[in-house]
N, C-alpha and C. Protein backbone atom coordinates (compact mmCIF):
# COMPACT_ATOMS: atom_id res chain seq x y z
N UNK A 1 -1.60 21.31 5.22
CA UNK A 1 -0.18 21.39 5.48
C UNK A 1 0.23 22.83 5.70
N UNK A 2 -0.02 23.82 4.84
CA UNK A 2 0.16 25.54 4.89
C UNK A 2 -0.24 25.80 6.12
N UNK A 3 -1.75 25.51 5.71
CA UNK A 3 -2.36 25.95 7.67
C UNK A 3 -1.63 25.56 9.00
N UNK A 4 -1.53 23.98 8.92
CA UNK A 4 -0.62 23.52 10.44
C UNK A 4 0.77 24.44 10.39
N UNK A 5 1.53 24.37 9.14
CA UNK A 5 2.89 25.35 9.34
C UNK A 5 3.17 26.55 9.68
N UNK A 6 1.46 27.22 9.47
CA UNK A 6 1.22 28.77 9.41
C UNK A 6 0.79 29.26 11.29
N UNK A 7 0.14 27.90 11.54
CA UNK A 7 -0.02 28.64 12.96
C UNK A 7 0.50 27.58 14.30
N UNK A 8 1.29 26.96 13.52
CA UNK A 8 1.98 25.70 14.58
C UNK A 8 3.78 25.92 14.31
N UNK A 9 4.29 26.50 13.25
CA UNK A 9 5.49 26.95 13.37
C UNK A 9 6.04 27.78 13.05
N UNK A 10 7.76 28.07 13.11
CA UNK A 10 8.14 29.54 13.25
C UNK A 10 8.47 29.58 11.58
N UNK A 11 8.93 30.92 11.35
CA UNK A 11 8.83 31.31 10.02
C UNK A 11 9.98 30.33 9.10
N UNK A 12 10.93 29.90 10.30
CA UNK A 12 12.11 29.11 9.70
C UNK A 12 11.74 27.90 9.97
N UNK A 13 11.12 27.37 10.38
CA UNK A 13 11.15 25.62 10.93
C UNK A 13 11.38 24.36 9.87
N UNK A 14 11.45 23.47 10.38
CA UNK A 14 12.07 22.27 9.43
C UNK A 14 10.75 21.53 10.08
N UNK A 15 9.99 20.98 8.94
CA UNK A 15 9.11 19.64 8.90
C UNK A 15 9.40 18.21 9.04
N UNK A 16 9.09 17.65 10.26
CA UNK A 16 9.29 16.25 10.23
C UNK A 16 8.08 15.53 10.05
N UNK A 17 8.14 14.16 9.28
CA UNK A 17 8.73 14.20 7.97
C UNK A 17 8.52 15.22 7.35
N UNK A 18 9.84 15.46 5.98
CA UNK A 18 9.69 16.63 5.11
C UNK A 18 8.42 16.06 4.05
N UNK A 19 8.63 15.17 3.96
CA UNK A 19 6.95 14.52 2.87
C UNK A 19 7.14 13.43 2.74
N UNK A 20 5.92 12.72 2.06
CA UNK A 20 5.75 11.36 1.70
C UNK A 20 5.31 10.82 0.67
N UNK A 21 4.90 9.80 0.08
CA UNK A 21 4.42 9.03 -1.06
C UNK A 21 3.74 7.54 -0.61
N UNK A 22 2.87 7.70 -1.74
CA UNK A 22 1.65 6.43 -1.43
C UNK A 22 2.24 6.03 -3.02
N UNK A 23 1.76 4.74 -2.88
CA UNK A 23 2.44 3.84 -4.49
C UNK A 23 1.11 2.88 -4.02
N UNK A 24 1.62 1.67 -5.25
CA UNK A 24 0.60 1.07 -5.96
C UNK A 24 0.85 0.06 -6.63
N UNK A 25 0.93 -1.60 -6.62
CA UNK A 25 1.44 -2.37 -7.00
C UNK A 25 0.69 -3.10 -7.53
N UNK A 26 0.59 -3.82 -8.69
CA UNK A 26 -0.48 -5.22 -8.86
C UNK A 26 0.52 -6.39 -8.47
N UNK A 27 -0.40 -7.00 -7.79
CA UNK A 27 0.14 -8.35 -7.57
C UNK A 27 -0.38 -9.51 -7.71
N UNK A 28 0.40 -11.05 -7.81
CA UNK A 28 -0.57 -12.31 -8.06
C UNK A 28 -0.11 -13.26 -6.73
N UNK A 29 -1.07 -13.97 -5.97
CA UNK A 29 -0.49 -15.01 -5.14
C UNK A 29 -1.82 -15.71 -5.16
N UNK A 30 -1.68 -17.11 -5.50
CA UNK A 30 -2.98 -17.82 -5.32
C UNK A 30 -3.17 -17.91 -3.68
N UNK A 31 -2.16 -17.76 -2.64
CA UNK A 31 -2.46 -17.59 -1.16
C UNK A 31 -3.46 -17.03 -1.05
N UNK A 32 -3.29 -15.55 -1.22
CA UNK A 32 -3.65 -14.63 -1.11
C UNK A 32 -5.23 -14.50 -1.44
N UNK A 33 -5.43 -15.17 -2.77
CA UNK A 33 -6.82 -15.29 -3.26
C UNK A 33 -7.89 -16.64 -2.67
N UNK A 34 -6.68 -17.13 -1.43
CA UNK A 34 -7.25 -18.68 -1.18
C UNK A 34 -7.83 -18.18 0.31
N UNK A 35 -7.01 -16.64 0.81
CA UNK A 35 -7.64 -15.85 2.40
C UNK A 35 -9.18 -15.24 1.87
N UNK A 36 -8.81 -14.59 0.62
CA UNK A 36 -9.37 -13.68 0.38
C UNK A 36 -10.85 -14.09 -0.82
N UNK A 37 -10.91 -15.40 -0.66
CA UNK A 37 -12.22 -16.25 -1.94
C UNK A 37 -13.48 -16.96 -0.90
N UNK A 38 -14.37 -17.62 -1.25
CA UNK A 38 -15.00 -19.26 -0.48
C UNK A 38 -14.46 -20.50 -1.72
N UNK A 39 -13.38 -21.06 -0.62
CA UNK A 39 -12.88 -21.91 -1.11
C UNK A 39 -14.24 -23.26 -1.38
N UNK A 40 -13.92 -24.23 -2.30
CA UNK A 40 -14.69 -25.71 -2.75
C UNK A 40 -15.01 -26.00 -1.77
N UNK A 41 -13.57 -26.33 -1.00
CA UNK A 41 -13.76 -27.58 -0.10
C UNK A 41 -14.55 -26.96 1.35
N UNK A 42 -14.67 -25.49 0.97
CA UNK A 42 -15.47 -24.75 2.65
C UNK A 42 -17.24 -25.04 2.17
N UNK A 43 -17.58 -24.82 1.29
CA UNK A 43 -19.11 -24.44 0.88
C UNK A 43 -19.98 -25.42 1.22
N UNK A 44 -19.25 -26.30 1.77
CA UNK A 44 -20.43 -27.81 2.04
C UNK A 44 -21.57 -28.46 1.02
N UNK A 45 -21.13 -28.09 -0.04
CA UNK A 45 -21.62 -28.78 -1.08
C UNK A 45 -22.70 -27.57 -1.46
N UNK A 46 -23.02 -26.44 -1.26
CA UNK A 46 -23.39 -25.47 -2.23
C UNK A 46 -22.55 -24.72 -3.22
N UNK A 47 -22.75 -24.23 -4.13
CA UNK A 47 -22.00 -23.89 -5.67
C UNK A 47 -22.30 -22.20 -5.11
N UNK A 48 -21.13 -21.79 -3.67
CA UNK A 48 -20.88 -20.80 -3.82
C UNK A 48 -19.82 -19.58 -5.25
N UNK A 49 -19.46 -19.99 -6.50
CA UNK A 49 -18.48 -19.77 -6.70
C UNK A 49 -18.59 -18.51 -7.71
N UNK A 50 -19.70 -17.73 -7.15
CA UNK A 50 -20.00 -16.36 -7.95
C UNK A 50 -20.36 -15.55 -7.01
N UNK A 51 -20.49 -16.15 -5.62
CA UNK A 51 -19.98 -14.76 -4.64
C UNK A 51 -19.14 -13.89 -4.46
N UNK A 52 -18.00 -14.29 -5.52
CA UNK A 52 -16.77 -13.45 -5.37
C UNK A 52 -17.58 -11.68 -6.12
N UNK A 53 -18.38 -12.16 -6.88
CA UNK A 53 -18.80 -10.76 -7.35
C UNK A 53 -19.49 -9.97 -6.53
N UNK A 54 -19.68 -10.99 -5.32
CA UNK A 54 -20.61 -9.50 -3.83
C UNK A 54 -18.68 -9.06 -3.61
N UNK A 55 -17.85 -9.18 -3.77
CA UNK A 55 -16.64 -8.66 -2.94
C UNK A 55 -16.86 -7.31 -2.84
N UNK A 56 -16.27 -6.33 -2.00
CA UNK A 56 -16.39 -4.94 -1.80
C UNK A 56 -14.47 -4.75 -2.27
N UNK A 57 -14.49 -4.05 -3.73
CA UNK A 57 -13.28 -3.90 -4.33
C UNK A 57 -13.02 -2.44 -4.35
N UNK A 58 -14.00 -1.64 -3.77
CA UNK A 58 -13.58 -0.21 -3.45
C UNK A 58 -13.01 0.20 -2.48
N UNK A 59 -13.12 -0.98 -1.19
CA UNK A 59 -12.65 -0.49 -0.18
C UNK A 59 -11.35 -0.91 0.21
N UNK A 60 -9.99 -0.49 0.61
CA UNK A 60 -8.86 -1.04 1.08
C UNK A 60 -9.02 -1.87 2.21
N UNK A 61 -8.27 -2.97 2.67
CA UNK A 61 -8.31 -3.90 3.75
C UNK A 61 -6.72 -3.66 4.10
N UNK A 62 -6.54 -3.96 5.35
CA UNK A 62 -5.46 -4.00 5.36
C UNK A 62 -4.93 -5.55 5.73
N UNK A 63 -3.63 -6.03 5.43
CA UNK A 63 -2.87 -7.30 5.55
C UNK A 63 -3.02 -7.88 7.17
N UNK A 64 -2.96 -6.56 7.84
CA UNK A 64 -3.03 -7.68 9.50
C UNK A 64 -4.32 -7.58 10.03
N UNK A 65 -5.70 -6.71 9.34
CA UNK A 65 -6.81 -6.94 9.24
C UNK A 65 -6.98 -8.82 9.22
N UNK A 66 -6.36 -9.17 7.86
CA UNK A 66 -6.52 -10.69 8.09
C UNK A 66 -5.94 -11.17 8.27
N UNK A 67 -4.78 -11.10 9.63
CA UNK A 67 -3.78 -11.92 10.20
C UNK A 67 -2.56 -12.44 9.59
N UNK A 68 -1.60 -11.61 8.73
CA UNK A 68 -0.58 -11.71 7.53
C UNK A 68 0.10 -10.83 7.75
N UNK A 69 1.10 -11.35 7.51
CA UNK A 69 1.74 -10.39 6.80
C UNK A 69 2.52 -10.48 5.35
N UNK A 70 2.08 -9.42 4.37
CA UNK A 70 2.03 -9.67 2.70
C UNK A 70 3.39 -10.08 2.65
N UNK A 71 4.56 -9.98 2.94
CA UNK A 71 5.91 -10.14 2.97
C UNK A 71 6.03 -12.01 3.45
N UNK A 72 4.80 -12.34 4.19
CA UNK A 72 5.13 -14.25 3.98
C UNK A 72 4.87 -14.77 3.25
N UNK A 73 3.76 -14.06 1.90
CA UNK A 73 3.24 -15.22 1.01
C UNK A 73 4.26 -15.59 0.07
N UNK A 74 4.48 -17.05 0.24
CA UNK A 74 5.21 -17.20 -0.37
C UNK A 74 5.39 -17.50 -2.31
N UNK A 75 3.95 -17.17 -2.23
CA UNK A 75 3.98 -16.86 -3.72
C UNK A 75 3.71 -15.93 -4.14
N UNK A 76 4.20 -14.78 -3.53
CA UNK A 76 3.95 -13.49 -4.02
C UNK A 76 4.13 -12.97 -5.11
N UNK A 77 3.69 -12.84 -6.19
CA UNK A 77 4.43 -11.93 -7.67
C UNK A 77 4.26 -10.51 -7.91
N UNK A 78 4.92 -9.52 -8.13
CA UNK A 78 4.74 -8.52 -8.50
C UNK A 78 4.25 -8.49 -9.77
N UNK A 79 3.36 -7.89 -10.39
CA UNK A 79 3.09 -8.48 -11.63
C UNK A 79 3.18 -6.84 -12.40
N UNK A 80 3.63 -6.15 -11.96
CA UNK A 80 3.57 -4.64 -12.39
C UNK A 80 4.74 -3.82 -11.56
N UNK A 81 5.80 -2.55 -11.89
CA UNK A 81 6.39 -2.27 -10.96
C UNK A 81 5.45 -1.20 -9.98
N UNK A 82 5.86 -1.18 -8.72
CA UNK A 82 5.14 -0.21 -7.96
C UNK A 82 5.29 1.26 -8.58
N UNK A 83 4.43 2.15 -9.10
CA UNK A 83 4.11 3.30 -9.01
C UNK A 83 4.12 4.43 -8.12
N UNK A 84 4.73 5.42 -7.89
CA UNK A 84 3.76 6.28 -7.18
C UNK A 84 2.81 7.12 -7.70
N UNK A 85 1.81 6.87 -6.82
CA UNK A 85 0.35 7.54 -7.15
C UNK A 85 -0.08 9.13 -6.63
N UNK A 86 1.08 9.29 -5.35
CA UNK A 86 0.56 10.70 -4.61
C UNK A 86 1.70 10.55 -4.10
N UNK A 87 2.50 12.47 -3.83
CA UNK A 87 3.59 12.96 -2.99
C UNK A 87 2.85 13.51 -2.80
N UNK A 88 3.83 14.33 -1.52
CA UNK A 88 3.38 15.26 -0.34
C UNK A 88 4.68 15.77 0.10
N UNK A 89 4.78 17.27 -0.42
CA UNK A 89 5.87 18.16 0.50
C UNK A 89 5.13 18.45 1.60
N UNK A 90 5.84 17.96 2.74
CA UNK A 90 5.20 18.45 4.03
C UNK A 90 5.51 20.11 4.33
N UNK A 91 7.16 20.30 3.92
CA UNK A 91 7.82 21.30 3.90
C UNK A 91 7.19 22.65 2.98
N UNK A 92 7.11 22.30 1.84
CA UNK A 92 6.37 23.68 1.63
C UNK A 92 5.14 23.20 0.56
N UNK A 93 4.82 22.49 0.62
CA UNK A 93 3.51 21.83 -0.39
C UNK A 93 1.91 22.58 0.22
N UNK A 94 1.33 22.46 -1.29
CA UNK A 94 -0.18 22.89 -0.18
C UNK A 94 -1.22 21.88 -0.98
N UNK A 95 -2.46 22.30 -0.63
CA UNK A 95 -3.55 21.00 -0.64
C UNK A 95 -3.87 21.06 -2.42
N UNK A 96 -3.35 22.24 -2.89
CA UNK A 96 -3.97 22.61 -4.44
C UNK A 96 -2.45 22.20 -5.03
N UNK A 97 -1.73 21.60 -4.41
CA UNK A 97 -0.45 20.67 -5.31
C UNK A 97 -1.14 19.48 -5.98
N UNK A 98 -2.04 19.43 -4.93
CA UNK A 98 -2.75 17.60 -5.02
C UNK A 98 -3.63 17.65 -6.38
N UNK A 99 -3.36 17.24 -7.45
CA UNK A 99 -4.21 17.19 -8.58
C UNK A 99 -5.99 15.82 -8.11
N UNK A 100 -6.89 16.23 -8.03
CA UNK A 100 -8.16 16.21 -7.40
C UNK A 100 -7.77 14.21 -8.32
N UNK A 101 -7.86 14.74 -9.92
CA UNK A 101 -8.26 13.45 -10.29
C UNK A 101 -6.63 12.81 -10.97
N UNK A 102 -6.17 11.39 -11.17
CA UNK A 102 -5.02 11.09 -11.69
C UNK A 102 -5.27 10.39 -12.42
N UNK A 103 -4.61 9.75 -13.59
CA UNK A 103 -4.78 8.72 -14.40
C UNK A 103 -3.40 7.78 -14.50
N UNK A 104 -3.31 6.46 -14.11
CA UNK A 104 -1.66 6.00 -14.55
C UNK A 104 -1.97 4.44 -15.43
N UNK A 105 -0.78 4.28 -15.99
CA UNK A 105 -0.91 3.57 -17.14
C UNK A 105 0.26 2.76 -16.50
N UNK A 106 -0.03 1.25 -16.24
CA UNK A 106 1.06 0.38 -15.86
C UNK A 106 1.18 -0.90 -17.20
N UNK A 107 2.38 -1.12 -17.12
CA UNK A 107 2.69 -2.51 -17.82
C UNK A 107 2.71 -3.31 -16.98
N UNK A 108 2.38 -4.77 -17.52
CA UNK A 108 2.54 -5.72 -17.26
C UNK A 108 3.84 -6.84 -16.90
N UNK A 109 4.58 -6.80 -16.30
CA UNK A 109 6.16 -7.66 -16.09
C UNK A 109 5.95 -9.40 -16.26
N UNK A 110 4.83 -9.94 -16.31
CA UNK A 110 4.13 -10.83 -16.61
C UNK A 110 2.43 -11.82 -16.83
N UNK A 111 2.75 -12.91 -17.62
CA UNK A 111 1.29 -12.93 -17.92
C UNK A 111 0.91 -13.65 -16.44
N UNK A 112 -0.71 -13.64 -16.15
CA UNK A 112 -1.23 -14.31 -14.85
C UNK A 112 -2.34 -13.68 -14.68
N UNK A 113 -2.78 -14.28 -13.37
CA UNK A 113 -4.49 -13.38 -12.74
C UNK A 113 -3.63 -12.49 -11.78
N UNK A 114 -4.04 -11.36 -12.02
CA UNK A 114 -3.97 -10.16 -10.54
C UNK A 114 -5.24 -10.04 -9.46
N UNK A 115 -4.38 -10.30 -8.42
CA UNK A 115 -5.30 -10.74 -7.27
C UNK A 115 -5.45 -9.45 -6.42
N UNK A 116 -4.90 -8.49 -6.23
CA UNK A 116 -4.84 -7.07 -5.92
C UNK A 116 -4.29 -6.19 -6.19
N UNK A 117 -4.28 -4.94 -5.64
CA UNK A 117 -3.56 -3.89 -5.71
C UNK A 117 -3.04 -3.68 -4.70
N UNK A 118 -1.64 -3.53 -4.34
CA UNK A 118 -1.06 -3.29 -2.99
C UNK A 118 -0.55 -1.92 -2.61
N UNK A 119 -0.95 -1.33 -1.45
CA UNK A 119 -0.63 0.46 -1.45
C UNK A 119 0.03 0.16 -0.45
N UNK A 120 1.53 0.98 -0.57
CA UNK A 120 2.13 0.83 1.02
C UNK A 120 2.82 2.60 0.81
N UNK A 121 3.68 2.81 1.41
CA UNK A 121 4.01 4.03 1.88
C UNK A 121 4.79 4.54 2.07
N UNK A 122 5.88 5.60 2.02
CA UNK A 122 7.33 6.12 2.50
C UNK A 122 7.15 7.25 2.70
N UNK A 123 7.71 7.84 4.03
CA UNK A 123 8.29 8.97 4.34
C UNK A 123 9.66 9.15 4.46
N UNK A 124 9.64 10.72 4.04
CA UNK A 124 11.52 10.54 4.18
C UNK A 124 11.55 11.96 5.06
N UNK A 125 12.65 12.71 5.50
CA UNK A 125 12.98 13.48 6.77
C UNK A 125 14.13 14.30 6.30
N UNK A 126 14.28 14.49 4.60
CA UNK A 126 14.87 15.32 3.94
C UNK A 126 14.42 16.09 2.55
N UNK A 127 14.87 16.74 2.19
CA UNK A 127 14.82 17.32 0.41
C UNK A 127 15.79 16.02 -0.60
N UNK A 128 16.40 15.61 0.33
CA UNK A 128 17.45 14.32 -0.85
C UNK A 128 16.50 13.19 -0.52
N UNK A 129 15.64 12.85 0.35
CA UNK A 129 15.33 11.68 0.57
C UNK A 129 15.99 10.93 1.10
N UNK A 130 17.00 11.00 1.57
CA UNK A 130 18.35 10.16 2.65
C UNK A 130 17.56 9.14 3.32
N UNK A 131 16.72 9.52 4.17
CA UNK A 131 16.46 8.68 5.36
C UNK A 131 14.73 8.62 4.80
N UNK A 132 14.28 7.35 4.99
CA UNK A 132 13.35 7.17 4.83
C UNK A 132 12.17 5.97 5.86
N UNK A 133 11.50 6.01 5.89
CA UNK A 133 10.76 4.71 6.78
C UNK A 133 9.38 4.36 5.25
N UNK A 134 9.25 3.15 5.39
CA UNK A 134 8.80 2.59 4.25
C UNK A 134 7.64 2.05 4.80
N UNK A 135 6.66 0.85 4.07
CA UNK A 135 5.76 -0.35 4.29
C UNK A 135 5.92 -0.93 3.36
N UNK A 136 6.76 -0.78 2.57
CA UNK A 136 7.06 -1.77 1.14
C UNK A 136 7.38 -3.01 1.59
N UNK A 137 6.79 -4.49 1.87
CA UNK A 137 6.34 -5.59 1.71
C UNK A 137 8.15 -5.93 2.03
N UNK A 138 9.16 -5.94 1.27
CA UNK A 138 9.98 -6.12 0.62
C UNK A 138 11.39 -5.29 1.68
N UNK A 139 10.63 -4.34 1.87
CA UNK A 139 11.62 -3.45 2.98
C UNK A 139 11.61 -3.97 4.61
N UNK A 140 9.94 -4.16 4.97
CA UNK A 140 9.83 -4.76 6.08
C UNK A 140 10.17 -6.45 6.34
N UNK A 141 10.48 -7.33 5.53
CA UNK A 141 10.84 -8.58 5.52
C UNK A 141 12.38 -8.87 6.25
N UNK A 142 12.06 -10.07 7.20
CA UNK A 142 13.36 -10.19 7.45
C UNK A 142 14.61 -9.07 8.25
N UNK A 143 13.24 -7.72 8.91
CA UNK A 143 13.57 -6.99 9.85
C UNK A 143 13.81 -7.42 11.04
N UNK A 144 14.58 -6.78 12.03
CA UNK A 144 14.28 -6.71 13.26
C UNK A 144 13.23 -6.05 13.78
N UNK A 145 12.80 -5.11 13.26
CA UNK A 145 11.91 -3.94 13.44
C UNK A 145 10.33 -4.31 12.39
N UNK A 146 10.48 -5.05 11.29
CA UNK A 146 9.70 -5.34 10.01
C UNK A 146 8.06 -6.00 10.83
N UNK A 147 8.05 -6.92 11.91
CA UNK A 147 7.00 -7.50 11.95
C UNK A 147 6.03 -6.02 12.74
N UNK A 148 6.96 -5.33 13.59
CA UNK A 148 6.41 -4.15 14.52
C UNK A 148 5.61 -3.30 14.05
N UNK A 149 6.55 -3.13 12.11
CA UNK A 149 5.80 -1.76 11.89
C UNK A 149 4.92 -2.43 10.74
N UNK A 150 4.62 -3.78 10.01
CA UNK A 150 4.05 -4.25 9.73
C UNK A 150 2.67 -4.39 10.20
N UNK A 151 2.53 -4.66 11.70
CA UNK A 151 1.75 -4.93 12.48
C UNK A 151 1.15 -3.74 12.84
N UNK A 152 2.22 -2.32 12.81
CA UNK A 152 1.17 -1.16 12.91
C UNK A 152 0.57 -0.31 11.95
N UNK A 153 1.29 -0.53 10.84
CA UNK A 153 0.84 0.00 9.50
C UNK A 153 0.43 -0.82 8.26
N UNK A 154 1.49 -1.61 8.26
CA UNK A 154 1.12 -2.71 6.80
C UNK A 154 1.00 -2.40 5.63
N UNK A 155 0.19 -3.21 4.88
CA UNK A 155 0.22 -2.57 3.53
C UNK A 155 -1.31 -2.75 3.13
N UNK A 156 -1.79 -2.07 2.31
CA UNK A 156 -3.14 -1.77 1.59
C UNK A 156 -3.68 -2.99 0.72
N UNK A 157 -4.49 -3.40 0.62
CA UNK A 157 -4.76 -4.19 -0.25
C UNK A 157 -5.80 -4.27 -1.06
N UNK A 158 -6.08 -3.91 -2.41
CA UNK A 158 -7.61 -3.89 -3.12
C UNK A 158 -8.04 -4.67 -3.84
């Protein structure tokens, strides 16, 4: 961020966006775990039902990766409030703001199975945060604009 500002703008310039934030949600939807499992009735009569432990849970997928968007399931639960996990002053932040390792401690808002972790995103285009563009599940729903930027960004899923 220092570097691009240092030889891409003038000593006064304004950053668009001024910064951003990544967050972090647990969530429950048996949908969700019914895209994302080998269902009974698929296995043709082999006792797939401990493949779920080959899953790859390190890597993020994204929602229109598998043809969704997280904002239709209709059993979606938040089961934790979203967090943020990482800011970013675009404006005067540098790479040694970024603490390397984090630790966060969430409660629970109810009992259930958590079926992922959901990462979505906001930038804002001030120091107040006024104006912002989101991927929060919840923000893009029921847009005019929501399926567009859904479809180009989405939300994270682990």
């Amino acid at each position: 961020m220092a570097d691009a500002r240092q030889r891409l703008g003038k000593a006064d310039c304004q950053v668009v966006p001024r910064g951003g934030a990544q967050f972090a949600q647990l969530i429950s939807s048996e949908s969700l775990a019914m895209v994302s499992s080998v269902q009974k009735q698929c296995s043709l009569g082999f006792d797939l039902s401990a493949i779920g432990c080959l899953q790859d849970t390190g890597k993020i997928f994204f929602s229109k990766q598998w043809g969704f968007r997280l904002n239709s399931l209709p059993d979606l639960q938040g089961m934790s409030e979203r967090i943020s996990i990482f800011e970013a002053d675009f404006q005067n932040g540098d790479r040694r703001d970024i603490p390397a390792i984090q630790h966060f401690k969430l409660r629970a808002l109810r009992t259930g199975v958590i079926h992922a972790v959901v990462s979505s995103w906001e930038v804002w285009s001030d120091a107040a945060k006024k104006h912002k563009i989101t991927t929060h599940p919840e923000d893009t729903k029921d847009q005019p604009w929501g399926f567009a930027r859904d479809m180009q960004w989405g939300q994270g899923l682990q």
